[in-house]
Protein backbone atom coordinates (compact mmCIF):
# COMPACT_ATOMS: atom_id res chain seq x y z
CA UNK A 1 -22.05 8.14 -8.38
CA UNK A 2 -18.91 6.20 -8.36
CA UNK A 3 -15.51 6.88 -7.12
CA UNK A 4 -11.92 5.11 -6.26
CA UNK A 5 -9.74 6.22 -3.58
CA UNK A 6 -6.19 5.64 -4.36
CA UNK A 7 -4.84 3.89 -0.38
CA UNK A 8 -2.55 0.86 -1.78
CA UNK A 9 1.02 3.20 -1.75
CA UNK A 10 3.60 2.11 0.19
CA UNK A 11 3.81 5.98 2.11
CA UNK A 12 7.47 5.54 2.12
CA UNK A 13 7.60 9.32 2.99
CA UNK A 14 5.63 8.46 6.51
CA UNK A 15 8.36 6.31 8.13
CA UNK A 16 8.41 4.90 10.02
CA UNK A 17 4.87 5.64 10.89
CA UNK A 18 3.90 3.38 8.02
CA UNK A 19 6.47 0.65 8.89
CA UNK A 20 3.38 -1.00 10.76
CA UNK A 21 0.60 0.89 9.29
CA UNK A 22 -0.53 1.24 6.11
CA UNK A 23 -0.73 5.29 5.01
CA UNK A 24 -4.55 5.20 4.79
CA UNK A 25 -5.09 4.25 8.45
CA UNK A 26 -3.00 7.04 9.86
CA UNK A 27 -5.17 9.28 11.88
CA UNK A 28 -5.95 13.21 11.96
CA UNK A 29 -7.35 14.75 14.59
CA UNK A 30 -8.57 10.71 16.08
CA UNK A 31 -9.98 9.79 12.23
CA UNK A 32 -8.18 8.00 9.82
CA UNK A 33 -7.67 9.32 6.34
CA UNK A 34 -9.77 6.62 4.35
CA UNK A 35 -12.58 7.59 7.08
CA UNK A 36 -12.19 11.43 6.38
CA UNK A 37 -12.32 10.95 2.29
CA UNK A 38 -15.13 8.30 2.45
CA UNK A 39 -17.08 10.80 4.21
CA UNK A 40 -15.90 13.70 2.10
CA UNK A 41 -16.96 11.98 -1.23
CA UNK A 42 -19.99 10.40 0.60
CA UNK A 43 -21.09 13.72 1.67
CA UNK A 44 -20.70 15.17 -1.96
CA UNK A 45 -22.64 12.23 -3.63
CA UNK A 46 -20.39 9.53 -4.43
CA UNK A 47 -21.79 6.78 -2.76
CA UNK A 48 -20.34 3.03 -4.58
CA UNK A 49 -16.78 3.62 -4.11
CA UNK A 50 -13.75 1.03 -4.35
CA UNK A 51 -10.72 1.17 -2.90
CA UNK A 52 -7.35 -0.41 -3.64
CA UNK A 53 -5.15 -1.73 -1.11
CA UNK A 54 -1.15 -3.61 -0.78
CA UNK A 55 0.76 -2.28 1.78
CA UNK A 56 -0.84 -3.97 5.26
CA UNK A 57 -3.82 -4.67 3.30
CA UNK A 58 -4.96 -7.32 5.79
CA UNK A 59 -4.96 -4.02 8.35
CA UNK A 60 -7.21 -2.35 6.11
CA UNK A 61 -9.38 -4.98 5.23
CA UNK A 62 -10.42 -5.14 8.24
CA UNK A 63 -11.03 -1.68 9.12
CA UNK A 64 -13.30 -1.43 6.07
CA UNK A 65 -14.88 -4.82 8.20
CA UNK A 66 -15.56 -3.41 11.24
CA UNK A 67 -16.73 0.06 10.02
CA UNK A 68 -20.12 1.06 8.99
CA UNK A 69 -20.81 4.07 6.17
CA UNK A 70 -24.47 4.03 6.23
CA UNK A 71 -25.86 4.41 2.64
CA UNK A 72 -22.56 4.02 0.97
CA UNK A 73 -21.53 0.50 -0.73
CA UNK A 74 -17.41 -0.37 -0.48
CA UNK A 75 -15.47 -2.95 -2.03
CA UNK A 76 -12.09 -3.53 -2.09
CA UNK A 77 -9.47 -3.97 -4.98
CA UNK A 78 -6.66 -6.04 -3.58
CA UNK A 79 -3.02 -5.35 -5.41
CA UNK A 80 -1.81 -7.41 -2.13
CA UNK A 81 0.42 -9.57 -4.95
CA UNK A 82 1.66 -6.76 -6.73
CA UNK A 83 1.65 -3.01 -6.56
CA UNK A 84 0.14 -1.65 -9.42
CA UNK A 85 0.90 2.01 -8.99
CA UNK A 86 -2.12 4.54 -9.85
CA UNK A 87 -2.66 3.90 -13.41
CA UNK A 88 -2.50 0.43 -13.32
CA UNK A 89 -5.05 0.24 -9.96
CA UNK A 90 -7.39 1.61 -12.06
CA UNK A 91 -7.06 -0.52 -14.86
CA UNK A 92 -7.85 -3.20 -12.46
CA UNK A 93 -10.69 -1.70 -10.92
CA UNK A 94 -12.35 -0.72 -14.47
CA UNK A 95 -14.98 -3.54 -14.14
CA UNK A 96 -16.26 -1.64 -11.28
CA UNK A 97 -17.23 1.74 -13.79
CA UNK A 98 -19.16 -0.45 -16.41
CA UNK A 99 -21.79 2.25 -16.17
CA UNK A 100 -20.40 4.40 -18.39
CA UNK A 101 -20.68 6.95 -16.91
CA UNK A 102 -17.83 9.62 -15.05
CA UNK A 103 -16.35 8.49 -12.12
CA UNK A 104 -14.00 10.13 -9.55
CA UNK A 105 -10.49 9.25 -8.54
CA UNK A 106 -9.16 10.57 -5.63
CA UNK A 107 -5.54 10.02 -3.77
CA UNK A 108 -6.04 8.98 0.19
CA UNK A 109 -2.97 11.08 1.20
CA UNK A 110 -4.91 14.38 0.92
CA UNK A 111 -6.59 16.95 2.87
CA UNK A 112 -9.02 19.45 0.98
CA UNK A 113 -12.01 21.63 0.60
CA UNK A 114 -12.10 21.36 -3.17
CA UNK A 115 -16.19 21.09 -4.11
CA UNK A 116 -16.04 17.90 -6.41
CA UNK A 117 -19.57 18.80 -7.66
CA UNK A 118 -18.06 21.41 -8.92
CA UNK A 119 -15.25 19.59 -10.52
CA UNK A 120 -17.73 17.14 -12.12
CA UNK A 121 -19.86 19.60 -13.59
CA UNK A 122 -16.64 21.34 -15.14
CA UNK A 123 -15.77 17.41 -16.87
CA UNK A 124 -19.27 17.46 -18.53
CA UNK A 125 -19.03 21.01 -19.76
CA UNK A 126 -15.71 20.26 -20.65
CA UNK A 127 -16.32 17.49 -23.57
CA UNK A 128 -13.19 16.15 -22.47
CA UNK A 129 -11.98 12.13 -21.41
CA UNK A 130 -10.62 13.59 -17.76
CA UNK A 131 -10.54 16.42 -16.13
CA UNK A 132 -8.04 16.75 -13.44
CA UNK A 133 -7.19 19.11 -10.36
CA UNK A 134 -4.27 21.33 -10.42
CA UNK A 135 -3.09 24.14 -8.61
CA UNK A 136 -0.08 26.97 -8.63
CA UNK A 137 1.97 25.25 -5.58
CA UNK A 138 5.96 23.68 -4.86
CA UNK A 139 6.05 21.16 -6.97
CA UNK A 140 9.56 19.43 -9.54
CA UNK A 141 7.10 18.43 -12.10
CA UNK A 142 4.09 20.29 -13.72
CA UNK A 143 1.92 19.39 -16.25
CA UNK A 144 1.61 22.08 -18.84
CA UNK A 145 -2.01 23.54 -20.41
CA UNK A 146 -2.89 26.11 -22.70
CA UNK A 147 -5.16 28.74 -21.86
CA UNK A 148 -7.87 27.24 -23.20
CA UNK A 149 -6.77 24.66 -20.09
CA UNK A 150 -5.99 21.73 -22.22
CA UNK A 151 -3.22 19.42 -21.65
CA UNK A 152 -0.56 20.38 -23.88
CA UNK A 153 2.86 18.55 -21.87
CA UNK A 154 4.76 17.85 -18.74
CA UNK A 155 8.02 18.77 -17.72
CA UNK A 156 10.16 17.63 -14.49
CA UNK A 157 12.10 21.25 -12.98
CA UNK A 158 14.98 19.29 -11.79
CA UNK A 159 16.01 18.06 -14.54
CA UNK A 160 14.29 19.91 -17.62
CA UNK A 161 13.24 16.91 -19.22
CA UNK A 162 9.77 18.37 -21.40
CA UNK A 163 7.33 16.13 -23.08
CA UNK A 164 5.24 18.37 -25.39
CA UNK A 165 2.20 17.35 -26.96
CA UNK A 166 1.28 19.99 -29.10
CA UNK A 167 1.33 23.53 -28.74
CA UNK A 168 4.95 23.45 -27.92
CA UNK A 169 6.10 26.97 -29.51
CA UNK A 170 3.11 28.87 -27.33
CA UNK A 171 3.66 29.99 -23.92
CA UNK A 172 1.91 27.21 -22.05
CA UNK A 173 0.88 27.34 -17.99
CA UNK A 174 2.81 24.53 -15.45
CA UNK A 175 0.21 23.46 -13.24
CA UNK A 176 0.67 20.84 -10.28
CA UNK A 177 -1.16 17.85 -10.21
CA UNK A 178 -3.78 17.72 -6.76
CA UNK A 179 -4.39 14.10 -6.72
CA UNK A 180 -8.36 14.64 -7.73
CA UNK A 181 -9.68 13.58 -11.37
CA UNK A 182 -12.99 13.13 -12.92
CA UNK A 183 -12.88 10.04 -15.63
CA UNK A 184 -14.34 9.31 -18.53
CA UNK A 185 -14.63 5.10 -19.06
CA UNK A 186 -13.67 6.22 -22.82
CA UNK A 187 -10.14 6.80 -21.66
CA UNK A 188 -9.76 2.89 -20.68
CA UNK A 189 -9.02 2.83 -24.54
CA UNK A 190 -5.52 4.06 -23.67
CA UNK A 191 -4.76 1.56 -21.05
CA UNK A 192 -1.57 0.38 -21.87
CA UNK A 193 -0.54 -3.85 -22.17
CA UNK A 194 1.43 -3.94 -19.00
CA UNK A 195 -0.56 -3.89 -15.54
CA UNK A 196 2.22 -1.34 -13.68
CA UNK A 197 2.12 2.48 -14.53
CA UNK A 198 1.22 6.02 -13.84
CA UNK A 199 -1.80 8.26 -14.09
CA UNK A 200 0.41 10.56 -15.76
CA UNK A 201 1.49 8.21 -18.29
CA UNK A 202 -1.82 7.74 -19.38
CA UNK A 203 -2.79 10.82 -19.31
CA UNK A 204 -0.24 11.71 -21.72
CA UNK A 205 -0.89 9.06 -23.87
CA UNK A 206 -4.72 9.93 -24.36
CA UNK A 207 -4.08 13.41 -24.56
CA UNK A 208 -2.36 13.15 -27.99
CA UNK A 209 -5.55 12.00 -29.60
CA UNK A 210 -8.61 13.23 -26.95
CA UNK A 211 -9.15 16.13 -24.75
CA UNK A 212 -7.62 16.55 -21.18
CA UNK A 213 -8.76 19.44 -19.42
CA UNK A 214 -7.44 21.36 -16.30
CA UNK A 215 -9.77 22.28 -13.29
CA UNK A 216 -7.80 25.11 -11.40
CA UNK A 217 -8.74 25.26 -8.13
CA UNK A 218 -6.05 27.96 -6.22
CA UNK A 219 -8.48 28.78 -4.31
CA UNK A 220 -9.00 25.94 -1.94
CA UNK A 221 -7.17 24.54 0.74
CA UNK A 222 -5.02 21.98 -0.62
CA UNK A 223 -2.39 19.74 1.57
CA UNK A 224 -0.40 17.03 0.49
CA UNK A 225 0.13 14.46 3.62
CA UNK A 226 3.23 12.58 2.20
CA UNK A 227 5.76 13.69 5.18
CA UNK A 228 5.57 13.11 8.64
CA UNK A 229 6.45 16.61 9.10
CA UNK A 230 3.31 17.70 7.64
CA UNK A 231 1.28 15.81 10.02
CA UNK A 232 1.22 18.83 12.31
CA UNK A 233 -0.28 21.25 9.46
CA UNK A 234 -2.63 18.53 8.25
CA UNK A 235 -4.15 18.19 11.63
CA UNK A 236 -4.67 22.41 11.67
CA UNK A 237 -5.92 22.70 8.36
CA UNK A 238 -8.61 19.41 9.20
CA UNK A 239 -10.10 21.84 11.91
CA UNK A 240 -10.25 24.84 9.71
CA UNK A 241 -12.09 22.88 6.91
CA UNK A 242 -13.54 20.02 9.15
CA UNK A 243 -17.14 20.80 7.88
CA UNK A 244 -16.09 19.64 4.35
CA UNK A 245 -15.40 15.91 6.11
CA UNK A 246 -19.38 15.71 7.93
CA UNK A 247 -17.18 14.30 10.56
């Protein structure tokens, strides 16, 4: 199975930790955090997996160099030129899912139990172009389903801006995004002209005309490591669920 892991952000929120290292090479517990999610995905059966790269991507070339994943094939997508942001690294990387079949995308910056067979086999009962992650958790902006967990909208907290895609006069559920999505190549349809935009974006855009479903997983551990103040937590949670990394 195939899978991208998301490592080319800038980790602005990691200063000045990521001032001379890129966010993907900063270590948990003595393993970096490409190492823990190319074993994680790896370990669940995802074994071709790309990975995009900009900020010190010479740093992380290199790492990929000098370290072996027995049994698991690794290429890189370099946005060293330009920063793409998530939709737009996968637009790039498309030519790397001409299978046709599902693929997984999953963000670098995260620590998590979530079973991703069990995400995938949700996406093919699901008929749906993507199925993505969410949780209840902190978060300004949601993405809104219905209870039949379709994507219906988004909406930003802070500043009430709503986009609503149908459904708008039912009650509909604000979910946060997790940073985990199962792909169909069908949605490469609504890639848009330019090269630089958002998962969300897209998302939006294909769920006016295709289905988008929501895989609710509350009950997992789930930790975003965007801060360095989460570091701390992020190294306790990786020994509570360090089984999930076959590290």
């Amino acid at each position: 199975m195939r899978a991208m892991i998301l490592a080319a952000g800038l980790g602005t929120r990691l200063k000045p930790i990521t001032d001379s290292t890129p966010k993907a090479l900063i270590k948990i517990k003595g393993f970096t955090l490409l190492k823990l999610q190319i074993k994680k995905l790896q370990s669940e059966g995802f074994n071709q997996i790309i990975i995009n790269v900009h900020h010190f991507s010479d740093q992380l070339k290199e790492y990929i160099k000098q370290n072996i994943f027995n049994n698991c094939s690794i290429i890189i997508s370099d946005e060293s030129k330009k920063l793409l942001d998530t939709g737009g690294g996968i637009k790039k990387a498309a030519h790397f899912f001409s299978d046709g079949k599902p693929f997984l995308v999953y963000n670098v910056d995260i620590l998590s139990d979530i079973n991703l067979k069990s995400l995938t086999d949700h996406h093919k009962a699901s008929g749906g172009i993507a199925t993505l992650a969410v949780r209840e958790r902190a978060s300004s902006r949601k993405l809104l389903f219905n209870y039949e967990n379709n994507l219906c909208g988004w909406m930003n907290e802070k500043t009430e801006e709503k986009i609503f895609l149908r459904d708008e006069n039912t009650r509909l559920i604000p979910y946060s995004f997790s940073g985990v999505q199962i792909l169909d190549p069908a949605i490469f349809k609504y890639f848009p002209d330019e090269d630089v935009f958002s998962l969300v974006d897209l998302y939006l855009a294909a769920a006016k005309e295709k289905k988008i479903t929501g895989f609710v997983h509350n009950e997992d551990n789930w930790l975003d490591i965007g801060k360095t103040e989460t570091l701390t937590e992020a190294e306790n949670l990786f020994e509570k669920i360090r089984n999930t990394y076959r590290v």
